[in-house]
Protein backbone atom coordinates (compact mmCIF):
# COMPACT_ATOMS: atom_id res chain seq x y z
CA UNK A 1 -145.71 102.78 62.12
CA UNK A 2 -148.23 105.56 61.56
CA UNK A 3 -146.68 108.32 59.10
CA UNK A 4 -149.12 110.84 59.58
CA UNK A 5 -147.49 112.79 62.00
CA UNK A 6 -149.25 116.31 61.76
CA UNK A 7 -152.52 117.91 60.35
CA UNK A 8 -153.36 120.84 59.63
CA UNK A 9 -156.55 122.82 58.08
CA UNK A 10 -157.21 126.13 56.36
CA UNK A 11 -161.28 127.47 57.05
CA UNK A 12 -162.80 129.50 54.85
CA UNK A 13 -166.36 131.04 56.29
CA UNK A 14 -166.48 128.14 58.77
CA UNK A 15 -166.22 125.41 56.44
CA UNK A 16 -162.63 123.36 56.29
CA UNK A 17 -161.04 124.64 52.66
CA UNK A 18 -158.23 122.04 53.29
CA UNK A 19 -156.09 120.18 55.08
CA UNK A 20 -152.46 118.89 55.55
CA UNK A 21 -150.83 116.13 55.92
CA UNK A 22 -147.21 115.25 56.73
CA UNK A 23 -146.87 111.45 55.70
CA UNK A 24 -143.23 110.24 55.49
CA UNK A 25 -141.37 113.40 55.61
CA UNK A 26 -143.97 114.58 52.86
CA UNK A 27 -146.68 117.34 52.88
CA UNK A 28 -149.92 116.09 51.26
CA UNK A 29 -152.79 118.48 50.91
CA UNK A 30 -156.16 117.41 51.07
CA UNK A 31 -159.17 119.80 49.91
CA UNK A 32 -162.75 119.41 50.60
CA UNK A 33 -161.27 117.47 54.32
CA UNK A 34 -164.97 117.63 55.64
CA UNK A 35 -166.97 116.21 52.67
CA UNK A 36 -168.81 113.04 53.68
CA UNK A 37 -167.28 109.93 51.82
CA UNK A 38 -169.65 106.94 53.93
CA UNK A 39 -172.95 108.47 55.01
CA UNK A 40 -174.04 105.88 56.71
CA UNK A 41 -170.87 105.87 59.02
CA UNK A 42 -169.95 109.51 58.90
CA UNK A 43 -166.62 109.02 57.98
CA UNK A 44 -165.01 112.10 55.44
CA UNK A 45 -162.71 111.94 52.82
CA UNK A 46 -160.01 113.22 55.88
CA UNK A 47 -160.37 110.20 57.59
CA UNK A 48 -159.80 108.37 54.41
CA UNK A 49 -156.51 110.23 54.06
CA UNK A 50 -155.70 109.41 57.71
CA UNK A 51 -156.69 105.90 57.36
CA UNK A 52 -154.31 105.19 54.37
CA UNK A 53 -151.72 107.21 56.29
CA UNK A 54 -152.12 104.98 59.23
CA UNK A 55 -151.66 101.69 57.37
CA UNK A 56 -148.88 103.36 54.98
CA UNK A 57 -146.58 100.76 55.28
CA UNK A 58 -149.00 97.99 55.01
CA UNK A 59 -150.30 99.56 51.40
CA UNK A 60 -147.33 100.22 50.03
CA UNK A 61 -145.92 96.41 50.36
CA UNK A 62 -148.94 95.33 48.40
CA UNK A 63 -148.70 98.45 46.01
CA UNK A 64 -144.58 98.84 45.48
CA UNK A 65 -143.70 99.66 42.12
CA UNK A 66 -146.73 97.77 40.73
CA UNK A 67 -148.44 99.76 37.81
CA UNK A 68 -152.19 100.56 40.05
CA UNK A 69 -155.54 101.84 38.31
CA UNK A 70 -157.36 104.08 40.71
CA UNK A 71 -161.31 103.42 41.60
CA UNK A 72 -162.09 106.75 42.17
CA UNK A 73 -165.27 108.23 44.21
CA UNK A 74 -164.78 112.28 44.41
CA UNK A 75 -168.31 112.58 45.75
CA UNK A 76 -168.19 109.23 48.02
CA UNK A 77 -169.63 106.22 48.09
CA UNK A 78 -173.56 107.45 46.74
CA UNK A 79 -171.61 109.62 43.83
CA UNK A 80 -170.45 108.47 40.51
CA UNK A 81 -167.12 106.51 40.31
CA UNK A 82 -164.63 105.68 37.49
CA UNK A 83 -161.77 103.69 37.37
CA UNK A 84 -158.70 105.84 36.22
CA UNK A 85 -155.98 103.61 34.02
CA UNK A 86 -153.81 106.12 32.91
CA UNK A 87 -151.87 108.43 35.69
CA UNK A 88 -153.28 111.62 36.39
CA UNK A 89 -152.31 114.69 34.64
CA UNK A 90 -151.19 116.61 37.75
CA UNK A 91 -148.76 113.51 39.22
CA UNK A 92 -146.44 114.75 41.11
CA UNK A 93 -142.54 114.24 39.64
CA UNK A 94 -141.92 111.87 42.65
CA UNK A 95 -144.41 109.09 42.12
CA UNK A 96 -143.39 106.72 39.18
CA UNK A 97 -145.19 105.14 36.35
CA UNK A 98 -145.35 101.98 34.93
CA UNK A 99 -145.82 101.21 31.52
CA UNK A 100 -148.48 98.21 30.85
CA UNK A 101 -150.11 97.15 27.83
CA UNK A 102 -153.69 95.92 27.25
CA UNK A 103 -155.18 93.24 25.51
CA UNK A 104 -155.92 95.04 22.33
CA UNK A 105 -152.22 96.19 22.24
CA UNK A 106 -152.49 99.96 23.09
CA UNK A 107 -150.79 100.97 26.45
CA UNK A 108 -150.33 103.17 29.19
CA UNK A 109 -148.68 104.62 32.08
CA UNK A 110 -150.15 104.11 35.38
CA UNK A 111 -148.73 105.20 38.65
CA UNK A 112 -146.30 102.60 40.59
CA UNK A 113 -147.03 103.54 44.49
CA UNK A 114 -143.54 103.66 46.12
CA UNK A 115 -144.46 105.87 49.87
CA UNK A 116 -146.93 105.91 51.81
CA UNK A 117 -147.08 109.73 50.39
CA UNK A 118 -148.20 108.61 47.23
CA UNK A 119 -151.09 106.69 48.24
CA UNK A 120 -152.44 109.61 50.32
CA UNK A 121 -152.46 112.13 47.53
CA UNK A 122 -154.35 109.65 45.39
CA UNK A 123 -156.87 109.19 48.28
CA UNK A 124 -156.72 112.97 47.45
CA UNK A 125 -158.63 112.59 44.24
CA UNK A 126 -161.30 110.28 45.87
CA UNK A 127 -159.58 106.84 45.48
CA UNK A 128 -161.08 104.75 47.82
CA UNK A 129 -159.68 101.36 46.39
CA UNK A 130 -156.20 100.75 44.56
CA UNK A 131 -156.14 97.52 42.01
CA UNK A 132 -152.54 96.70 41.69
CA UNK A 133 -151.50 94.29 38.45
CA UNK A 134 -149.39 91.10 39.65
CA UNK A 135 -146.32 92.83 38.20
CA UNK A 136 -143.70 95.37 39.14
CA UNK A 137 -142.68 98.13 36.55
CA UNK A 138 -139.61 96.87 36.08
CA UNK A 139 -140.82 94.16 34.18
CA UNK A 140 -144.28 94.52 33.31
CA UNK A 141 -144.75 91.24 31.18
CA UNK A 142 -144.50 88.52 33.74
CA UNK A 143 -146.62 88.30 37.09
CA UNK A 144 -144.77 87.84 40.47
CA UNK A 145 -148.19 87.19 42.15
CA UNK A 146 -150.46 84.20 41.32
CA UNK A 147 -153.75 85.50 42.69
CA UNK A 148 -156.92 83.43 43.55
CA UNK A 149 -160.23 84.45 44.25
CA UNK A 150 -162.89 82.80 45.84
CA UNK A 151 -166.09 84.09 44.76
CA UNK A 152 -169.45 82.87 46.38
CA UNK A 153 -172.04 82.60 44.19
CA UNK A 154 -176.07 83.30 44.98
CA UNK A 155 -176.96 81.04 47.45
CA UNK A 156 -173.63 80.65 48.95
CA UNK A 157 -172.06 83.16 51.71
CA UNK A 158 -168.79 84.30 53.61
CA UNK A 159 -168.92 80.92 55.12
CA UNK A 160 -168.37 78.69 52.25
CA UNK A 161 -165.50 81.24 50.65
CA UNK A 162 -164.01 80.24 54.12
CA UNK A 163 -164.23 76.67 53.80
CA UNK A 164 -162.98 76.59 50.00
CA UNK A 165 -159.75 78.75 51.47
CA UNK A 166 -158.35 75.81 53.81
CA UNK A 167 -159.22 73.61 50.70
CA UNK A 168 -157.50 75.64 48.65
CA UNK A 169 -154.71 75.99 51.38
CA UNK A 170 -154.36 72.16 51.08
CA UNK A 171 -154.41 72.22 47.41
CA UNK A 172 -151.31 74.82 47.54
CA UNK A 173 -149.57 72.75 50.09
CA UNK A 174 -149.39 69.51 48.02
CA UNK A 175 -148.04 71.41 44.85
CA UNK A 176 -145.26 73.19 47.71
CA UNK A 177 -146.69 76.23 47.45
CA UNK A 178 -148.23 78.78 50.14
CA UNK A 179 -150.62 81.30 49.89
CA UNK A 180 -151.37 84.02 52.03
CA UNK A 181 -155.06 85.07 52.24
CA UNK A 182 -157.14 88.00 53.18
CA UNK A 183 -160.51 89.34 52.70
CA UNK A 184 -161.57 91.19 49.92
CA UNK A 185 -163.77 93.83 51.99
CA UNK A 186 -166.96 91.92 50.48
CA UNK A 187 -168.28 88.79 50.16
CA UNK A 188 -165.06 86.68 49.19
CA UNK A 189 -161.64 85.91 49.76
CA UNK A 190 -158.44 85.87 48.06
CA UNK A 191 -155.33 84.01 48.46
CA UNK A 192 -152.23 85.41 47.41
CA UNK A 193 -148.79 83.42 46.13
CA UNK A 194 -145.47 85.74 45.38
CA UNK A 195 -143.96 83.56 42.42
CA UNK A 196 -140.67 83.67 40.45
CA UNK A 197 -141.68 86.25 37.50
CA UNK A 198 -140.60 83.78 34.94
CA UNK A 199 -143.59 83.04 33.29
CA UNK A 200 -146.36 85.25 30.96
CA UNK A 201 -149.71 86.04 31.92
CA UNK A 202 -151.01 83.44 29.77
CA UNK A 203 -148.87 80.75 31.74
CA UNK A 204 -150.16 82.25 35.18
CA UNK A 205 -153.06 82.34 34.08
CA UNK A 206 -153.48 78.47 33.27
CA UNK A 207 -152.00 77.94 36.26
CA UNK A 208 -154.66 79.61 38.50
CA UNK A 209 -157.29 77.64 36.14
CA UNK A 210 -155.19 74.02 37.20
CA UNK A 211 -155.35 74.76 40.83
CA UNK A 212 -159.27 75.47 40.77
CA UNK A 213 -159.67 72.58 39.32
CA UNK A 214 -157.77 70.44 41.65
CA UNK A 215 -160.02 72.14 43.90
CA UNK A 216 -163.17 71.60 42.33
CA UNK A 217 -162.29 68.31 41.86
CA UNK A 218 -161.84 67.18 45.89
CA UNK A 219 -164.96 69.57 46.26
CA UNK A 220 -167.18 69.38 43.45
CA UNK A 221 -170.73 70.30 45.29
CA UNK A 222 -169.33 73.97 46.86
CA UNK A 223 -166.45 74.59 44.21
CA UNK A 224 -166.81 74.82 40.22
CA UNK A 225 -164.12 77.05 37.89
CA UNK A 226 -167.29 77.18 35.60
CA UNK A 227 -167.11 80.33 33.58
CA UNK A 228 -170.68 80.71 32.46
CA UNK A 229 -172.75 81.61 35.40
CA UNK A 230 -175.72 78.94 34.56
CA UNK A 231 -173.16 76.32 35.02
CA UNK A 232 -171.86 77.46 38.33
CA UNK A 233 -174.62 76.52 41.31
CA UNK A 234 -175.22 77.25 44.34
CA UNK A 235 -170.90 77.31 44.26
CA UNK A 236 -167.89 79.29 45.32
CA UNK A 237 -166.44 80.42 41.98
CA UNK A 238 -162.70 80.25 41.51
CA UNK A 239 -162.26 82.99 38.88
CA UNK A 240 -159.11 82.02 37.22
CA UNK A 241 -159.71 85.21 34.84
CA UNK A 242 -158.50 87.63 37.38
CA UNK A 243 -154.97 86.55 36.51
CA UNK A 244 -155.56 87.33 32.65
CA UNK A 245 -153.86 90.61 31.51
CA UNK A 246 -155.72 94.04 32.68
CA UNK A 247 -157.62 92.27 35.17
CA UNK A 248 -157.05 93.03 38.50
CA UNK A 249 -157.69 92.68 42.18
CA UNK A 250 -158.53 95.10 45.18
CA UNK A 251 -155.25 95.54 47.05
CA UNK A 252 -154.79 94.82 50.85
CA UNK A 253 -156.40 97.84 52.46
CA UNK A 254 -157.71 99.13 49.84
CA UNK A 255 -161.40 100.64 51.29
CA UNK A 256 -164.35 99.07 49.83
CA UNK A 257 -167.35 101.29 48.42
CA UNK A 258 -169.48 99.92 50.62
CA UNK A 259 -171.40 101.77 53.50
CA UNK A 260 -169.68 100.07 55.86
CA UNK A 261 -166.61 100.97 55.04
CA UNK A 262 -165.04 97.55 55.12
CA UNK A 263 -161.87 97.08 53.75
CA UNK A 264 -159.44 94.10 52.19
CA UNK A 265 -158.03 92.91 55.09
CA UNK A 266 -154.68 90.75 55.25
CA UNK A 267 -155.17 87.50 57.83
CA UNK A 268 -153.25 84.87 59.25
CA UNK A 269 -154.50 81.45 58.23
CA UNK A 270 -155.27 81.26 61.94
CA UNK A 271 -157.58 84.09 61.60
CA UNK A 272 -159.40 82.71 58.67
CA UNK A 273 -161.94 80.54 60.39
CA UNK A 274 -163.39 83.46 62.99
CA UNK A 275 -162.67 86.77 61.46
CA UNK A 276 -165.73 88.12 58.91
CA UNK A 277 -165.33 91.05 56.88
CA UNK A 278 -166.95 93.38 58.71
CA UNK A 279 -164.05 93.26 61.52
CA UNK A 280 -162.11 95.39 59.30
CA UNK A 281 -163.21 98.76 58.04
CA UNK A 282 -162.21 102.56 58.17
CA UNK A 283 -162.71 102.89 61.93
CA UNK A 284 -160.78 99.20 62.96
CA UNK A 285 -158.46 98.51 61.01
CA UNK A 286 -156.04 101.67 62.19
CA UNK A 287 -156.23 100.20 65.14
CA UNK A 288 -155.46 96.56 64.16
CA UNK A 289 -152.44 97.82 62.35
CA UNK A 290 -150.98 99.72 65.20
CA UNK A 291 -150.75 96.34 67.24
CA UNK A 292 -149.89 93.86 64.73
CA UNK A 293 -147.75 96.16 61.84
CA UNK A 294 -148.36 94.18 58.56
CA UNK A 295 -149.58 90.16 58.75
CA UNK A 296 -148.22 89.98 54.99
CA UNK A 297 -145.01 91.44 55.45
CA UNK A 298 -143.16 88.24 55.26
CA UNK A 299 -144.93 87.35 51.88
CA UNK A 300 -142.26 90.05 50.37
CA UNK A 301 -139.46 87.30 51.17
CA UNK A 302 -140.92 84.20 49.38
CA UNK A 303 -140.81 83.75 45.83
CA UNK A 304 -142.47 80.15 44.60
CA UNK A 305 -142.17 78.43 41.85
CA UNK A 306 -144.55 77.49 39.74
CA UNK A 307 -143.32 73.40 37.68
CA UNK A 308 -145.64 71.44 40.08
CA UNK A 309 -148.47 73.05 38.41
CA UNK A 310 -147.67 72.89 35.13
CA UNK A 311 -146.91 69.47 35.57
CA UNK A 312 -150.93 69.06 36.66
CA UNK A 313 -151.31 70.91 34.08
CA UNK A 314 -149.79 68.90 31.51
CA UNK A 315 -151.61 65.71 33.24
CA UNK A 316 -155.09 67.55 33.29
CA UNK A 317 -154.71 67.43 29.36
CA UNK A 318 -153.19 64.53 28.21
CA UNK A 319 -154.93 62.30 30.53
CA UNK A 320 -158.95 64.11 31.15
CA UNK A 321 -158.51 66.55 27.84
CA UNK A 322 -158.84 69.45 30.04
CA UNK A 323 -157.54 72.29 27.98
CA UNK A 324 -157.83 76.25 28.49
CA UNK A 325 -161.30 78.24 29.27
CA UNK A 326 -162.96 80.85 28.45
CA UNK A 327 -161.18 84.56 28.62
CA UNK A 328 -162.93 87.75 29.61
CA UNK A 329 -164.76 89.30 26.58
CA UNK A 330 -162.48 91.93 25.74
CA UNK A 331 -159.87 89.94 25.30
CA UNK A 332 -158.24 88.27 22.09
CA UNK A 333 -159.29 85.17 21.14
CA UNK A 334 -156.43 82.70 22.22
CA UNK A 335 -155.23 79.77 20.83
CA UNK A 336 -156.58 76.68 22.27
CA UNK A 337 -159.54 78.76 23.83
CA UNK A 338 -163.25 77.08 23.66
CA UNK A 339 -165.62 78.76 22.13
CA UNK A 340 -167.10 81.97 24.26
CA UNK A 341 -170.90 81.00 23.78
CA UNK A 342 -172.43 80.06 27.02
CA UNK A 343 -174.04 76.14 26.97
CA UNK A 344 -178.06 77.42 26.46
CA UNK A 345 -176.84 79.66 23.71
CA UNK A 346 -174.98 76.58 22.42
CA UNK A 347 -177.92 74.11 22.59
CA UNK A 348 -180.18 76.42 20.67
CA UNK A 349 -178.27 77.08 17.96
CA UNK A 350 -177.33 73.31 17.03
């Protein structure tokens, strides 16, 4: 599976000016091969390229034609970092774009990994972590992912984001659904569902927002979907936002800016209960893919959908009044949405 089959570097007084990479039948250069991306591990921005390289195949399912922003660190993991929306001005002719449009209306065109190659040269500009959009460029409006994060809050670990996946697992199950999950090179875990792309954001959205609450309801002391941080505990946080428009999630291998160098790695729901996320970093995960290939690559032949949850849905409001919540600032205010004030705020100004 590995796609990197030669490399080559050009030395200028001593010091590597560049290197090459053939990746797919494609010649990717790489400058600056010896500059040091994680101090704390020694690893360079060449073994970045390599490392993407090695798990091409892997990447590119999660990536395929999907409009991707690019978290970018050109001086490593203790340098500055953006994230980069619109493509580059030097794309090459054989990566695509994607058109996408933001909350406020405006748009733009983002690259659409579609080879290994592609992912390689962005690793190139110091892109360390790709953040796909549940959508392919084809049609850009409605998700083909429902995505759900489990985020542990302060004073909850690893642990608990483990024990709210088989919930959530169970939760999927009854509304005949299945999600595949993997870590998200931190603290957390996300589960991923390939759905029919019938539906808007806005729909996908309030779907993710029924299914934490089914959650939150058969666990209400380590769950909450609780926007406003007060309100959220000692809790693993099922952010339901990160399936409203422009907000995205760190792709399967996509490296982590951490200095580690962990990255988001796919499991097995058998893997879930013993696997942490420092198994899986620059250095492993090669490795790891060598032997097993891709543990989502069967995800690419299910597509769900989604009535069983809008049928909770539908119950949630007629019969408890649960409506929408809260969007991210930025966005619009929608119809139907409560009122973004968090509860203190609220109190005091009664």
């Amino acid at each position: 599976r590995r796609r990197a089959a030669r490399a080559g570097r050009a030395y200028r007084g001593g010091m590597a000016e560049a290197a090459e990479l053939t990746v797919g039948g494609r010649t990717v250069r790489v400058s600056s091969p010896d500059k040091v991306y994680f101090p704390e591990r020694g690893f360079t921005k060449l073994d970045v390229a390599r490392y993407f390289a090695a798990v091409g195949d892997g990447v590119v399912r999660a990536l395929r034609d999907r409009p991707t922003t690019l978290e970018r660190y050109p001086d490593g993991v203790t340098g500055e970092s953006f994230f980069q929306k619109r493509a580059p001005k030097n794309l090459p002719e054989w990566i695509a774009t994607g058109r996408i449009s933001f909350p406020s209306g405006r748009h733009a065109d983002e690259i659409c990994p579609a080879e290994p190659a592609a992912v390689v040269w962005a690793a190139n500009l110091g892109c360390l972590t790709f953040h796909p959009w549940p959508v392919r460029r084809g049609d850009t409006e409605h998700p083909d992912e429902l995505r759900l994060d489990l985020d542990p809050q302060p004073g909850t670990d690893y642990a608990d984001a483990v024990r709210a996946a088989f919930g959530l697992r169970e939760v999927l199950a009854d509304l005949g659904l299945t999600g595949w999950p993997k870590t998200s090179g931190g603290r957390g875990l996300h589960v991923f569902v390939p759905i029919v792309p019938e539906w808007t954001f806005r729909q996908v959205r309030r779907a993710a927002i029924t299914v934490g609450r089914e959650l939150e309801r058969r666990d209400p002391q380590r769950v909450t979907t609780a926007w406003w941080k007060e309100e959220r505990g000692e809790r693993v946080f099922v952010d339901y936002n990160q399936m409203a428009r422009d907000r995205t999630i760190a792709s399967a291998y996509s490296v982590r800016a951490r200095p580690r160098a962990t990255v988001s790695a796919p499991l097995r729901w058998e893997e879930v209960g013993d696997a942490v996320p420092e198994d899986f970093d620059l250095g492993t995960m090669p490795q790891r893919f060598a032997e097993r290939g891709d543990v989502h690559a069967d995800m690419e032949e299910h597509a769900f959908r989604l009535d069983a949850v809008f049928e909770a849905a539908l119950r949630d409001e007629r019969d408890l009044g649960l409506g929408d919540l809260p969007y991210p600032p930025q966005h619009p205010k929608a119809a139907g949405e409560p009122r973004r004030v968090q509860p203190s705020r609220a109190r005091r100004d009664r």
